[in-house]
C-alpha atoms as a PDB file:
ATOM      1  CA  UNK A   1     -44.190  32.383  -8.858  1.00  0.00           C
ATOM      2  CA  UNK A   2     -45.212  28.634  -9.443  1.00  0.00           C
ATOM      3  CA  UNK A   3     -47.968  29.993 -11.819  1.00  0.00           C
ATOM      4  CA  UNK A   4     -45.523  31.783 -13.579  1.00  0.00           C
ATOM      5  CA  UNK A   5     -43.204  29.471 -13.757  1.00  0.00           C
ATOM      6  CA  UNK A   6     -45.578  26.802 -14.913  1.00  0.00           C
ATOM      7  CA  UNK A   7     -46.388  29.141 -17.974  1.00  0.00           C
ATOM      8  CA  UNK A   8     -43.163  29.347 -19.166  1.00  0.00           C
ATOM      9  CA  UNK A   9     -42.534  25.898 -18.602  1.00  0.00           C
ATOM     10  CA  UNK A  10     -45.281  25.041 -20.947  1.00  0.00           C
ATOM     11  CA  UNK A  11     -43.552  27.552 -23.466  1.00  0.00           C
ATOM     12  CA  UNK A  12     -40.726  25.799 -23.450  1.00  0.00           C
ATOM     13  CA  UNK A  13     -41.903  22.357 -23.622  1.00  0.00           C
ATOM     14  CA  UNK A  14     -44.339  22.947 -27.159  1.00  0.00           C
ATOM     15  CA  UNK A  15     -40.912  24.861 -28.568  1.00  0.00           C
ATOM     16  CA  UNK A  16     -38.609  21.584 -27.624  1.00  0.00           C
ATOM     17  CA  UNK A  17     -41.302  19.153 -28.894  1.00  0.00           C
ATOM     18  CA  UNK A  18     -41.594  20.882 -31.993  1.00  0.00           C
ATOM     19  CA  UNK A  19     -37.965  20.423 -32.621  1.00  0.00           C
ATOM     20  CA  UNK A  20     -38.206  16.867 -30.994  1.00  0.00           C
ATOM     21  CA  UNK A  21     -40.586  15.971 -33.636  1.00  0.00           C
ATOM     22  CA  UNK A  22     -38.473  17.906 -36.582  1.00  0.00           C
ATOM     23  CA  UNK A  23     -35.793  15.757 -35.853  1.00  0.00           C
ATOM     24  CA  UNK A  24     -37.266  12.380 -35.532  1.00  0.00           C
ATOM     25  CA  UNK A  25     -39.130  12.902 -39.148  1.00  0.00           C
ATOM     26  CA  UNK A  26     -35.204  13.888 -40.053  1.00  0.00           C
ATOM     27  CA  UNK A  27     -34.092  10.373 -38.944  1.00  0.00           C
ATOM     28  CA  UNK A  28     -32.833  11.073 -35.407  1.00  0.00           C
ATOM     29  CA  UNK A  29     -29.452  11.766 -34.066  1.00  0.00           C
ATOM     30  CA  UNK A  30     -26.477  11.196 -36.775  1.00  0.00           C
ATOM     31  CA  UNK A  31     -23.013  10.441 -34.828  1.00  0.00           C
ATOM     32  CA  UNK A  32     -19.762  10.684 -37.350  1.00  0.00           C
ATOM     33  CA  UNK A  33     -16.982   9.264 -35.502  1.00  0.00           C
ATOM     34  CA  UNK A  34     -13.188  10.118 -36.951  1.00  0.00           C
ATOM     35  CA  UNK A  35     -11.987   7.347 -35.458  1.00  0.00           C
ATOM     36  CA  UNK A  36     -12.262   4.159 -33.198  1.00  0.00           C
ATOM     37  CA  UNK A  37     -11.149   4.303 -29.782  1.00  0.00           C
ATOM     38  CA  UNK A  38      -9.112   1.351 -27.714  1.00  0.00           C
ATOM     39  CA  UNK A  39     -12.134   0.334 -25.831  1.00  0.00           C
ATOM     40  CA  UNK A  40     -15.277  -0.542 -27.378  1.00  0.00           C
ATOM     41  CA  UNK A  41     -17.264   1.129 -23.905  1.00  0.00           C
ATOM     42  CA  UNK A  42     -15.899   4.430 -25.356  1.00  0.00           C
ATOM     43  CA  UNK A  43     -17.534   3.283 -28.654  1.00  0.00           C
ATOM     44  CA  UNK A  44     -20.516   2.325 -27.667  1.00  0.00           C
ATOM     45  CA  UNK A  45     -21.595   5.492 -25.300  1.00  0.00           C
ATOM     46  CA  UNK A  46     -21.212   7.483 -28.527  1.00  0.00           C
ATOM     47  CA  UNK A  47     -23.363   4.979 -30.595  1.00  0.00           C
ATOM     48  CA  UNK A  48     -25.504   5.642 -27.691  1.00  0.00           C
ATOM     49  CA  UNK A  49     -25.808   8.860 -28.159  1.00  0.00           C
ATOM     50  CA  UNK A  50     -28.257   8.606 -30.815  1.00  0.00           C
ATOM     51  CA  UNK A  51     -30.668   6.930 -29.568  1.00  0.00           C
ATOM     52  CA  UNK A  52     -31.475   7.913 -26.352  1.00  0.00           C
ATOM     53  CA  UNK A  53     -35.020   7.026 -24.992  1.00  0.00           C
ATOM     54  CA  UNK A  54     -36.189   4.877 -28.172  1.00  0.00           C
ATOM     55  CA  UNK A  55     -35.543   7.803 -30.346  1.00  0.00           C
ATOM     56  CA  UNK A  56     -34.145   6.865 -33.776  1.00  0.00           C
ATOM     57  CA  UNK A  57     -30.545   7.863 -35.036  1.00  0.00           C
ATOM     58  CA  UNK A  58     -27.546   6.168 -36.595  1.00  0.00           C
ATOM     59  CA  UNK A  59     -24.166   6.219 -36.757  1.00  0.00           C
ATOM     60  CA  UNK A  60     -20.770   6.045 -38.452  1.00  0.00           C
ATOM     61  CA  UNK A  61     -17.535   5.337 -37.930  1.00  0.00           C
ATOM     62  CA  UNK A  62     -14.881   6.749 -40.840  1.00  0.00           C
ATOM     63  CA  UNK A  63     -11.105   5.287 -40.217  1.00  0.00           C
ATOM     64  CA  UNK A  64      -7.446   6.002 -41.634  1.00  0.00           C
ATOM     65  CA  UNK A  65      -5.443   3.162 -42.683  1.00  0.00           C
ATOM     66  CA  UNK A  66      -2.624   5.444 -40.209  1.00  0.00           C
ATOM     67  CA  UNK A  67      -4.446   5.532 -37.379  1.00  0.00           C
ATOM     68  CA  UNK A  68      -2.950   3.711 -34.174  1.00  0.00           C
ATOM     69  CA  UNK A  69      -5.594   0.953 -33.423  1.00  0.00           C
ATOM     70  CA  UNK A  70      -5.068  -0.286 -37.768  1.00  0.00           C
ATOM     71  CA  UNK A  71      -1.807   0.427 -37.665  1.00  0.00           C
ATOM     72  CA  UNK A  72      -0.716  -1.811 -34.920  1.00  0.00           C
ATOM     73  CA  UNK A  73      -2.883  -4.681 -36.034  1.00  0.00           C
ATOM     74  CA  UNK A  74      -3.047  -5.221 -39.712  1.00  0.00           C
ATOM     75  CA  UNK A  75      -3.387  -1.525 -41.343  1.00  0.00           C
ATOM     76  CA  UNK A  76       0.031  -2.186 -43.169  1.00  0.00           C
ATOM     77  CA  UNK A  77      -1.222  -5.715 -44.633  1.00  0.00           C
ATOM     78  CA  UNK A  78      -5.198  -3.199 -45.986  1.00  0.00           C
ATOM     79  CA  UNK A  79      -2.848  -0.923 -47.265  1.00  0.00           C
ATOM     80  CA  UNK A  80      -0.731  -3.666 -49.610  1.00  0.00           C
ATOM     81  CA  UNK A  81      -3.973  -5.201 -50.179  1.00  0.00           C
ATOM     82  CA  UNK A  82      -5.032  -1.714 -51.630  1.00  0.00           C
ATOM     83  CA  UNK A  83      -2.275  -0.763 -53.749  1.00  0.00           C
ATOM     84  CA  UNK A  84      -2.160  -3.831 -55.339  1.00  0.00           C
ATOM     85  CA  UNK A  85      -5.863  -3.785 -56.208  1.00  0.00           C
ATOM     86  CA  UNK A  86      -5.071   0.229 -57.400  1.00  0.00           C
ATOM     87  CA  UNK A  87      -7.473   1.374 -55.026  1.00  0.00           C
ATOM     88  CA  UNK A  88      -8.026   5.304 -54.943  1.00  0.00           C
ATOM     89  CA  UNK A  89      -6.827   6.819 -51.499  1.00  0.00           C
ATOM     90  CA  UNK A  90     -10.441   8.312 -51.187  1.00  0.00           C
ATOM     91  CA  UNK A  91     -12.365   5.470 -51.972  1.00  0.00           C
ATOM     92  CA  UNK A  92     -13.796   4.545 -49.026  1.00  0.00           C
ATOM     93  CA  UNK A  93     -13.951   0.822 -47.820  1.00  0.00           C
ATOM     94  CA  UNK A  94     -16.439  -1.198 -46.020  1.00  0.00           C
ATOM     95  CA  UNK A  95     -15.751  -4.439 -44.541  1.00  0.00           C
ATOM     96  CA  UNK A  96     -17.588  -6.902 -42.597  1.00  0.00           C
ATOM     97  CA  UNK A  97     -14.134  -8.795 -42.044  1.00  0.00           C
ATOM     98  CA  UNK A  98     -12.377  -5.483 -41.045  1.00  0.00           C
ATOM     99  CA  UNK A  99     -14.746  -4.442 -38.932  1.00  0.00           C
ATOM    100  CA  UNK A 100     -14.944  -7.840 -36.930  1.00  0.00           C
ATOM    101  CA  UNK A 101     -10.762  -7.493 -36.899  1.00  0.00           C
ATOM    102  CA  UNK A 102     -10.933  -3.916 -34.976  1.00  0.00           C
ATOM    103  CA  UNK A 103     -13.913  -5.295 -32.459  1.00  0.00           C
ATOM    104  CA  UNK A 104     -10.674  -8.434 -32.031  1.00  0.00           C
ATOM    105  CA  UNK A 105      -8.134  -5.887 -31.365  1.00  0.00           C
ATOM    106  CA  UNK A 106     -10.158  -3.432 -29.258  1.00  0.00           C
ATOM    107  CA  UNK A 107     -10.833  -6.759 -27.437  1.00  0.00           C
ATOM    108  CA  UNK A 108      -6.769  -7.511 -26.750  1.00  0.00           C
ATOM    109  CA  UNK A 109      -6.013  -3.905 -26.186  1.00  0.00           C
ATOM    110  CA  UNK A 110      -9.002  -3.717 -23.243  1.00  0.00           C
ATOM    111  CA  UNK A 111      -7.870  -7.350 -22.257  1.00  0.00           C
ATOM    112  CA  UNK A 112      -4.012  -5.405 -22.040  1.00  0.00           C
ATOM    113  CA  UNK A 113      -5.065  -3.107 -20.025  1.00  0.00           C
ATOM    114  CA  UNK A 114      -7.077  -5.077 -17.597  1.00  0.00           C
ATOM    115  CA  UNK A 115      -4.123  -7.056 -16.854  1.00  0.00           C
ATOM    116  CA  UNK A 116      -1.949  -3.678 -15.932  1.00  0.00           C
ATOM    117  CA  UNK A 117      -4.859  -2.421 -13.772  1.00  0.00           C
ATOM    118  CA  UNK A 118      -5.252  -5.807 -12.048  1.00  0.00           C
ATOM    119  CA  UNK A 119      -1.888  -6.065 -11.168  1.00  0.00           C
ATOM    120  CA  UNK A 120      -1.585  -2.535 -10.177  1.00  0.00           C
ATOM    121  CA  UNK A 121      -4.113  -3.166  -7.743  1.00  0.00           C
ATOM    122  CA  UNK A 122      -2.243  -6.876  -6.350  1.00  0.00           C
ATOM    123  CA  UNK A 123       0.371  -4.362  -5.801  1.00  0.00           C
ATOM    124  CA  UNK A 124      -1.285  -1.979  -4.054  1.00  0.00           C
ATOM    125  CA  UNK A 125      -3.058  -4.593  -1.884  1.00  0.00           C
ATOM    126  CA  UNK A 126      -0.173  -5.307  -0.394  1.00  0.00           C
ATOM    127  CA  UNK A 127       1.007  -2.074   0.978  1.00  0.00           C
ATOM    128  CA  UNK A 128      -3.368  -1.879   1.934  1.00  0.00           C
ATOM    129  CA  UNK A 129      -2.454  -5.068   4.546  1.00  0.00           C
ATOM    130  CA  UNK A 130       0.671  -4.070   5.615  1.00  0.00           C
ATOM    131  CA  UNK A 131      -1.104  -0.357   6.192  1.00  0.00           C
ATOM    132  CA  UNK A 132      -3.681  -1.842   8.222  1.00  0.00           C
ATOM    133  CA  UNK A 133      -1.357  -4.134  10.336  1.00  0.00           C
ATOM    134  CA  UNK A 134       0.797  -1.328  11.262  1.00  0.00           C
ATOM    135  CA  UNK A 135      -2.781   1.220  11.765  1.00  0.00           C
ATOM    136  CA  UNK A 136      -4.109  -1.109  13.831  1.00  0.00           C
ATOM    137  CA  UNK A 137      -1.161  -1.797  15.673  1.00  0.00           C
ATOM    138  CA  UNK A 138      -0.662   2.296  15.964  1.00  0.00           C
ATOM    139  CA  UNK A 139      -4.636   2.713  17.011  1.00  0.00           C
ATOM    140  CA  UNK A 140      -4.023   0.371  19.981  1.00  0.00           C
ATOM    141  CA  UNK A 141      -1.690   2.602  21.300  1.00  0.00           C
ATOM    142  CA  UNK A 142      -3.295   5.913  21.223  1.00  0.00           C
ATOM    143  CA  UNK A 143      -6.284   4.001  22.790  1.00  0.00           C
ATOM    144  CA  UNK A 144      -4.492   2.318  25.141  1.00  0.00           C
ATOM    145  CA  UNK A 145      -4.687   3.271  28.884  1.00  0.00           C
ATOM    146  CA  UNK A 146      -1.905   0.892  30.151  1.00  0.00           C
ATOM    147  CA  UNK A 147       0.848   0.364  27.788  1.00  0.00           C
ATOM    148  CA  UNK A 148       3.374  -1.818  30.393  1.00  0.00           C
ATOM    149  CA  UNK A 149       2.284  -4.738  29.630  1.00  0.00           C
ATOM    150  CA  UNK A 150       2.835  -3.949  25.632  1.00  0.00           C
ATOM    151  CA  UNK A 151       5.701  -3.195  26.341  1.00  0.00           C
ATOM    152  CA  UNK A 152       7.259  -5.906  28.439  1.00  0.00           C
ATOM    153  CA  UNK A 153       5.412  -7.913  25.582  1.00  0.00           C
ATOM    154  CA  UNK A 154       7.676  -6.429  22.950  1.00  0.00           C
ATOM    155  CA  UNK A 155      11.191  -7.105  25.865  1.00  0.00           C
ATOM    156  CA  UNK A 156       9.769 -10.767  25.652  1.00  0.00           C
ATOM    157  CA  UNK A 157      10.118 -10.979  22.239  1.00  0.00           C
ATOM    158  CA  UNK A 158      13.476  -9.229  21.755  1.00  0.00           C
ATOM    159  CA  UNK A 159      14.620 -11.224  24.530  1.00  0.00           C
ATOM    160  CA  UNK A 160      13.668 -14.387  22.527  1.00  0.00           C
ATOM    161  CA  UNK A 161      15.300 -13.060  19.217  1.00  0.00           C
ATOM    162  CA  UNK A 162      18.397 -12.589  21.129  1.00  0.00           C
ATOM    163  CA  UNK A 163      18.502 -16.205  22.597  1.00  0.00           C
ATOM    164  CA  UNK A 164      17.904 -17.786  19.165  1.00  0.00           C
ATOM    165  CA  UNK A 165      20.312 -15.437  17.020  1.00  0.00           C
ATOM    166  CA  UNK A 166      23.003 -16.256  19.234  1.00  0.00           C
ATOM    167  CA  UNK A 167      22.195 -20.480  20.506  1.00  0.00           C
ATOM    168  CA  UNK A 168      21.808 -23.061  17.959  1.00  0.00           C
ATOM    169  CA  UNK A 169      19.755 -25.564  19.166  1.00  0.00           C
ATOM    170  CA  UNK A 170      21.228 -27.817  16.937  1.00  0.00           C
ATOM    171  CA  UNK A 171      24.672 -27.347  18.604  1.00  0.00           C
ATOM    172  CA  UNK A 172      25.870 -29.227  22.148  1.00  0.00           C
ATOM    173  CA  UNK A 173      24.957 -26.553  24.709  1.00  0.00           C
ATOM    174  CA  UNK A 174      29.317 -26.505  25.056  1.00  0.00           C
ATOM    175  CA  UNK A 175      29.131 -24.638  21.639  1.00  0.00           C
ATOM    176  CA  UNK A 176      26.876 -21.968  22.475  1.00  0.00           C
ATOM    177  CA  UNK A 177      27.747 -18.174  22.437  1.00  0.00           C
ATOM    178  CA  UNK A 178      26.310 -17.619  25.653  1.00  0.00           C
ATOM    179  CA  UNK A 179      28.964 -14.759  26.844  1.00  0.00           C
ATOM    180  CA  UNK A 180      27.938 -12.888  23.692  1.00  0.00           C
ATOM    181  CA  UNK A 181      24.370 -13.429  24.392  1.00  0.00           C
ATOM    182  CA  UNK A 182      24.610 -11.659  27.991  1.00  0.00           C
ATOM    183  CA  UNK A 183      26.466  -9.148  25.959  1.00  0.00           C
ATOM    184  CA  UNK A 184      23.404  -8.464  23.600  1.00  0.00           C
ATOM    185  CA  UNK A 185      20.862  -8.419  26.559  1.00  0.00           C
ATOM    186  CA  UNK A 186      23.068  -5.799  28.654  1.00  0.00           C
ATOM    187  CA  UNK A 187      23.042  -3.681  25.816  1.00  0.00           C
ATOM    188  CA  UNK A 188      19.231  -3.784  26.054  1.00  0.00           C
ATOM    189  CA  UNK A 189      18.838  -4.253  29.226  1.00  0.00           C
ATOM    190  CA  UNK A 190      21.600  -2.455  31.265  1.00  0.00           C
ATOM    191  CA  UNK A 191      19.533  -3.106  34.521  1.00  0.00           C
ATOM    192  CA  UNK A 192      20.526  -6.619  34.027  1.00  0.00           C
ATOM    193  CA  UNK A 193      24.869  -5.741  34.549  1.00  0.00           C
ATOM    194  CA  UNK A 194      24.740  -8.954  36.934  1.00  0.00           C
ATOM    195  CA  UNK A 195      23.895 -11.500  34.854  1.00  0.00           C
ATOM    196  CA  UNK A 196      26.628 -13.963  34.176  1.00  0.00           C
ATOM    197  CA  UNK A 197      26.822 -16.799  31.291  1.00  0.00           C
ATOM    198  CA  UNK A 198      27.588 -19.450  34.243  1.00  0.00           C
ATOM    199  CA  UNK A 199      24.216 -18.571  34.840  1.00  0.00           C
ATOM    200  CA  UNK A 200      22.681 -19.763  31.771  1.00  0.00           C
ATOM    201  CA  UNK A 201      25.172 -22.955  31.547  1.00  0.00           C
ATOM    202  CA  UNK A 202      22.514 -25.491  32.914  1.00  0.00           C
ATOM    203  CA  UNK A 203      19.666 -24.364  31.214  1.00  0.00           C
ATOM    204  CA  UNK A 204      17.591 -25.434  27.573  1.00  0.00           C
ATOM    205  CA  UNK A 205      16.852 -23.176  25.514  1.00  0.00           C
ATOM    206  CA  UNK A 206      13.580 -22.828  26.604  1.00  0.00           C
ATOM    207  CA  UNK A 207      14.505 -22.098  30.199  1.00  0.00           C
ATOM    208  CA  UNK A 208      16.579 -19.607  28.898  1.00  0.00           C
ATOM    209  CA  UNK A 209      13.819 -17.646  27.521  1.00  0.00           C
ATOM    210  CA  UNK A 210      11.671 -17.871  30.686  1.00  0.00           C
ATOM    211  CA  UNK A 211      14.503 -16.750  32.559  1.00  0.00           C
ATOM    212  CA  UNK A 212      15.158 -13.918  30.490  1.00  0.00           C
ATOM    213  CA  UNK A 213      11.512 -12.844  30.233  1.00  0.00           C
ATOM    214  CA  UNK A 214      11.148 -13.099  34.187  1.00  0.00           C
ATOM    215  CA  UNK A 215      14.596 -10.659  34.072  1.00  0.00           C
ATOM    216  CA  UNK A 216      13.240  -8.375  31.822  1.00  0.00           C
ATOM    217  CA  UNK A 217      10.094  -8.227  33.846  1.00  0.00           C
ATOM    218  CA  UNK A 218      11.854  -7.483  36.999  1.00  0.00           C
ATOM    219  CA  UNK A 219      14.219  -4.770  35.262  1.00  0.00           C
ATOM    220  CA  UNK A 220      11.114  -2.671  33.958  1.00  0.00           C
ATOM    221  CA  UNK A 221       9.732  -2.857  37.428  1.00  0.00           C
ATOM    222  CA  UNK A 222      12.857  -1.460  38.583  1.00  0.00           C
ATOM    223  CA  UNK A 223      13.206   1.360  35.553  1.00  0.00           C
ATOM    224  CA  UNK A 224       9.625   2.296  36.169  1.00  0.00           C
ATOM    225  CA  UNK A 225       9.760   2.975  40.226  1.00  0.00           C
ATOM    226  CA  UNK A 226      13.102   4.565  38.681  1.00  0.00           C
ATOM    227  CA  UNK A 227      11.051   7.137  36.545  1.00  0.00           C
ATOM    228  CA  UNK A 228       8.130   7.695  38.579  1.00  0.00           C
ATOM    229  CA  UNK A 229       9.996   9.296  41.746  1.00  0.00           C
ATOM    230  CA  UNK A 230      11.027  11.766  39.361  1.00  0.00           C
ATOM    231  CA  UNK A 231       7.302  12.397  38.039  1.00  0.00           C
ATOM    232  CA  UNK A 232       4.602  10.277  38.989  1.00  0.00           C
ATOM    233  CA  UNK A 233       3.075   8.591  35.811  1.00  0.00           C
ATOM    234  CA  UNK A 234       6.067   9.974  33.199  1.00  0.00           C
ATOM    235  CA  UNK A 235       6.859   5.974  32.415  1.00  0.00           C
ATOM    236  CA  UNK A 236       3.082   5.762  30.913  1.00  0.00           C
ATOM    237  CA  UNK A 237       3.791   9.053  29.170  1.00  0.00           C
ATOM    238  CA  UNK A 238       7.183   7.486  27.781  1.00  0.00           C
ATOM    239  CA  UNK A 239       5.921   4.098  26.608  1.00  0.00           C
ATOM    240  CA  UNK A 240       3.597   5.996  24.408  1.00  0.00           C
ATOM    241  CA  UNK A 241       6.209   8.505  23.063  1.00  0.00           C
ATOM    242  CA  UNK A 242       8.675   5.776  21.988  1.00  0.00           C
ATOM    243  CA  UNK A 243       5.944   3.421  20.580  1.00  0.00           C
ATOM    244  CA  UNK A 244       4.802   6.212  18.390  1.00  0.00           C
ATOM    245  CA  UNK A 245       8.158   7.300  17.353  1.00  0.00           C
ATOM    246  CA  UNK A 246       9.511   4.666  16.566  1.00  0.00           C
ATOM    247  CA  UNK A 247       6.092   3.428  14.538  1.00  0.00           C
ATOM    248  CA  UNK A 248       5.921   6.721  12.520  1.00  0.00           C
ATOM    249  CA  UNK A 249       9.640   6.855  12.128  1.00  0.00           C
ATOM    250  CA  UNK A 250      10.351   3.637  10.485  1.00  0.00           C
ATOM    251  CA  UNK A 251       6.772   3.012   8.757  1.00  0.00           C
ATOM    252  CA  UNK A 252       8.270   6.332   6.618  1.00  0.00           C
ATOM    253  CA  UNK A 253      11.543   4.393   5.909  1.00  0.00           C
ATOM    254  CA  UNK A 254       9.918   0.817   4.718  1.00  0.00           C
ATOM    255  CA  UNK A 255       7.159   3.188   2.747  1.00  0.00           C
ATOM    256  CA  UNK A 256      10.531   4.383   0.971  1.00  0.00           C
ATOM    257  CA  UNK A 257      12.104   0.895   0.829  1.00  0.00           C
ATOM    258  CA  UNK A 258       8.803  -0.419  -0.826  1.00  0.00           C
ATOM    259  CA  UNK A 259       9.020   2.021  -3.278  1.00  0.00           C
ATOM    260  CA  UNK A 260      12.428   1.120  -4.700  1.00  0.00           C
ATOM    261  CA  UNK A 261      11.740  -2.718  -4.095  1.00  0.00           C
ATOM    262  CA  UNK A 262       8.656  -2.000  -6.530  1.00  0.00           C
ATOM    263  CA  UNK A 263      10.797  -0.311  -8.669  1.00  0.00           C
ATOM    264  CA  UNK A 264      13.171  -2.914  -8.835  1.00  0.00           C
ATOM    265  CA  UNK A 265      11.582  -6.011  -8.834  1.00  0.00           C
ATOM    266  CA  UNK A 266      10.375  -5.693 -12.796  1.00  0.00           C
ATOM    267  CA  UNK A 267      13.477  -6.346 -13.668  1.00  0.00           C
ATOM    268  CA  UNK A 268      12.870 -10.093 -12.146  1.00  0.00           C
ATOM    269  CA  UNK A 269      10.942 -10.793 -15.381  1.00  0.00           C
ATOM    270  CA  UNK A 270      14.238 -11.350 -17.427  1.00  0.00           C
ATOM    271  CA  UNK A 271      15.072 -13.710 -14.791  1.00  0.00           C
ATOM    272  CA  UNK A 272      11.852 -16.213 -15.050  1.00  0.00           C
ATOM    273  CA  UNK A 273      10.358 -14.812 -11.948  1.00  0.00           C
ATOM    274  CA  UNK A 274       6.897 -13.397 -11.147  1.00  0.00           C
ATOM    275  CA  UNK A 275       7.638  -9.879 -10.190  1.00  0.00           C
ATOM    276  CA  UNK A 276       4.537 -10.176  -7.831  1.00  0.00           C
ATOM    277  CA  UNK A 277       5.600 -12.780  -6.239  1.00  0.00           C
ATOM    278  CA  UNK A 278       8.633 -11.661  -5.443  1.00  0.00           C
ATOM    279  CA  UNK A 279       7.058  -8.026  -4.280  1.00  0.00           C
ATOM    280  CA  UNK A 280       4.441  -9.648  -1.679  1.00  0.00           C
ATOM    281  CA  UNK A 281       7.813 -12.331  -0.434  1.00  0.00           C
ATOM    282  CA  UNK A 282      10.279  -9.375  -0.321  1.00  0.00           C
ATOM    283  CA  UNK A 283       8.009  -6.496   1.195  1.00  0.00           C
ATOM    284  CA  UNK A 284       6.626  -9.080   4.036  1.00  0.00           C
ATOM    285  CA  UNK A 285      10.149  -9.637   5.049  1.00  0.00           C
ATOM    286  CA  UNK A 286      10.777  -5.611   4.920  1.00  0.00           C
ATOM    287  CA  UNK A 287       7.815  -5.375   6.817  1.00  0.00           C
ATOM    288  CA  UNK A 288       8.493  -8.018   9.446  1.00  0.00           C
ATOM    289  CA  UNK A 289      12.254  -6.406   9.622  1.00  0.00           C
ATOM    290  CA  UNK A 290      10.253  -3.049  10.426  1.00  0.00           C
ATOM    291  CA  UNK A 291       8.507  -4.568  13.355  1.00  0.00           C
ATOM    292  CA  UNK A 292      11.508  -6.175  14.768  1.00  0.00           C
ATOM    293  CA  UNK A 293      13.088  -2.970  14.836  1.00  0.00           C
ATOM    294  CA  UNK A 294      10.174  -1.213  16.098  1.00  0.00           C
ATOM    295  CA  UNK A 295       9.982  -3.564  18.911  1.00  0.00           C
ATOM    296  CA  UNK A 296      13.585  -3.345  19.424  1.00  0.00           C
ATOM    297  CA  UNK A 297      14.101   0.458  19.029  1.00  0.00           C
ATOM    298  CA  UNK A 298      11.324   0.851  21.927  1.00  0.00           C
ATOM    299  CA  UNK A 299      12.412  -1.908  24.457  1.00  0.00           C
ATOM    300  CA  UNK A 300      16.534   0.096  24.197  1.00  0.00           C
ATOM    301  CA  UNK A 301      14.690   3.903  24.353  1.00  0.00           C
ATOM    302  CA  UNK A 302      12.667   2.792  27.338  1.00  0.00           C
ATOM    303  CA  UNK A 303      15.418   1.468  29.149  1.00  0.00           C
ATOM    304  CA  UNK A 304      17.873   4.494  28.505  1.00  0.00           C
ATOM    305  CA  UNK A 305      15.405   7.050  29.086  1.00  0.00           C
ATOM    306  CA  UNK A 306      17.124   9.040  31.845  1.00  0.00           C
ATOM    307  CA  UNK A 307      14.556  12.253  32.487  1.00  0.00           C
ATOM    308  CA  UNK A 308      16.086  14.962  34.527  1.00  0.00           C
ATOM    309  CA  UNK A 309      14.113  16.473  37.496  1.00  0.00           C
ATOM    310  CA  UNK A 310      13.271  19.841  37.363  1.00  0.00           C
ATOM    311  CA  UNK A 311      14.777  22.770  39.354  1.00  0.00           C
ATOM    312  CA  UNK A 312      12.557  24.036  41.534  1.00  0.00           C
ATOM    313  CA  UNK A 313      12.492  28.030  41.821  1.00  0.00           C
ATOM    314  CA  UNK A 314      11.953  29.232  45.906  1.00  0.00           C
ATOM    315  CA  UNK A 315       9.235  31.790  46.457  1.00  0.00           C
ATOM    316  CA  UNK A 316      11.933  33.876  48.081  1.00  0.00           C
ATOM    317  CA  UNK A 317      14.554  33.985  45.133  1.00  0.00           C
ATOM    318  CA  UNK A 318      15.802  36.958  43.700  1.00  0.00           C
ATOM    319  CA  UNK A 319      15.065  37.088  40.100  1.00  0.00           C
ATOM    320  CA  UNK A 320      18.267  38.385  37.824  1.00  0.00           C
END
């Protein structure tokens, strides 16, 4: 087989230099192009056609005064030029000057689009970080062995956004909303139905917080031995239901909300403003409202979760 095919290899090779030779004594490769294209890469790969490997060829380019690239920059201005002259429509007309004038507009139509994909790609970097934030964040759950403390992490911080939505540091302490604070933590927390606002009356801001975290702490403990004499280990089971959930839940709804903030924010333009800018301020806001809620959404589902104990069926019982 290799002799064979090494015979008819060597057939094939005198017929193709044959014609290799024909067509260099003929001049090479001739390329007619109809037209020139927006980008002068497109351009060039066809000039490169013909001459591939040192071989010699040419090429030429024939253009209408109506084609797109003339037209939009200066065709209408050649075409005055030529009736005034009384130029024949077939004449044809070569042009240092023109031809240096379409190599300047290829150059602002590839500069054009540069700009669109660059910014296309700005946008899309952004939704890249916030996907890898909320991957990562998404990865360390499914990986994780022990999610308590992650999740006592995430009652911290609610507890914390509830102390500073409702106290103004700024305020005497006699000014602060403290009844509707308790409020806000009992609906979190409903372990926590004794604590008072008289509680919190001597306390900064700061001790508020710790006290709060320590009382969150203590209620989980209490939820968890809750869960587990139903089923040993369901809390660990739970805390990585919810966390997923609620991740894959809202992470669909902000993709959405992204998409109509993108969609909206061009119209910032008329109003002096980088649309960019405002894209990347606006979607890391959405995205920091999405974690919030995540955190949120999981610290109230965790503390609700009420599993019911199964019936258990006696060897002896009379099946109906």
């Amino acid at each position: 087989m290799r002799e064979v095919y090494r015979l008819i290899r060597q057939e094939y090779d005198a017929f193709t230099d044959r014609e290799h030779d024909e067509v260099v004594q003929l001049g090479g490769l001739h390329v007619i192009g109809t037209e020139r294209h927006e980008s002068r890469r497109i351009d060039n790969q066809l000039r490169g056609r013909a001459g591939r490997q040192g071989d010699p060829g040419s090429t030429k380019f024939f253009l209408s005064l109506q084609d797109n690239l003339l037209r939009i920059f200066g065709g209408d201005r050649v075409a005055g030029l030529m009736n005034a002259f009384r130029v024949e429509e077939d004449m044809p007309i070569e042009s240092g000057m023109l031809t240096r004038s379409l190599e300047g507009a290829q150059k602002k139509v590839e500069t054009y689009y540069y700009d669109i994909r660059k910014q296309v790609f700005e946008y899309d970097e952004v939704m890249n970080n916030q996907r890898r934030a909320i991957y990562a964040e998404r990865r360390r759950v499914l990986e994780g062995q022990d999610l308590k403390e992650q999740v006592i992490k995430y009652a911290e911080r609610t507890m914390d956004d509830i102390v500073e939505a409702y106290i103004n540091p700024d305020l005497p302490p006699e000014e602060w909303e403290l009844d509707k604070l308790v409020s806000k933590v009992q609906e979190f927390v409903y372990l926590l139905s004794d604590l008072d606002a008289s509680q919190l009356e001597e306390m900064s801001v700061g001790e508020i917080k710790a006290f709060l975290h320590e009382q969150a702490r203590i209620a989980y403990d209490l939820k968890e031995a809750e869960v587990d004499q139903i089923q040993a280990g369901l809390m660990r089971e739970a805390e990585r239901f919810f966390i997923l959930n609620r991740i894959d839940t809202l992470w669909r709804e902000h993709l959405q909300q992204m998409d109509a903030l993108r969609e909206s924010v061009g119209l910032r333009g008329y109003g002096q403003k980088d649309p960019l800018i405002e894209y990347k301020s606006e979607g890391y806001e959405l995205f920091l409202e999405m974690m919030i809620n995540i955190r949120r959404d999981v610290v109230y589902s965790l503390f609700q979760f009420q599993p019911q104990p199964q019936p258990t069926v006696s060897a002896n019982s009379e099946m109906i």
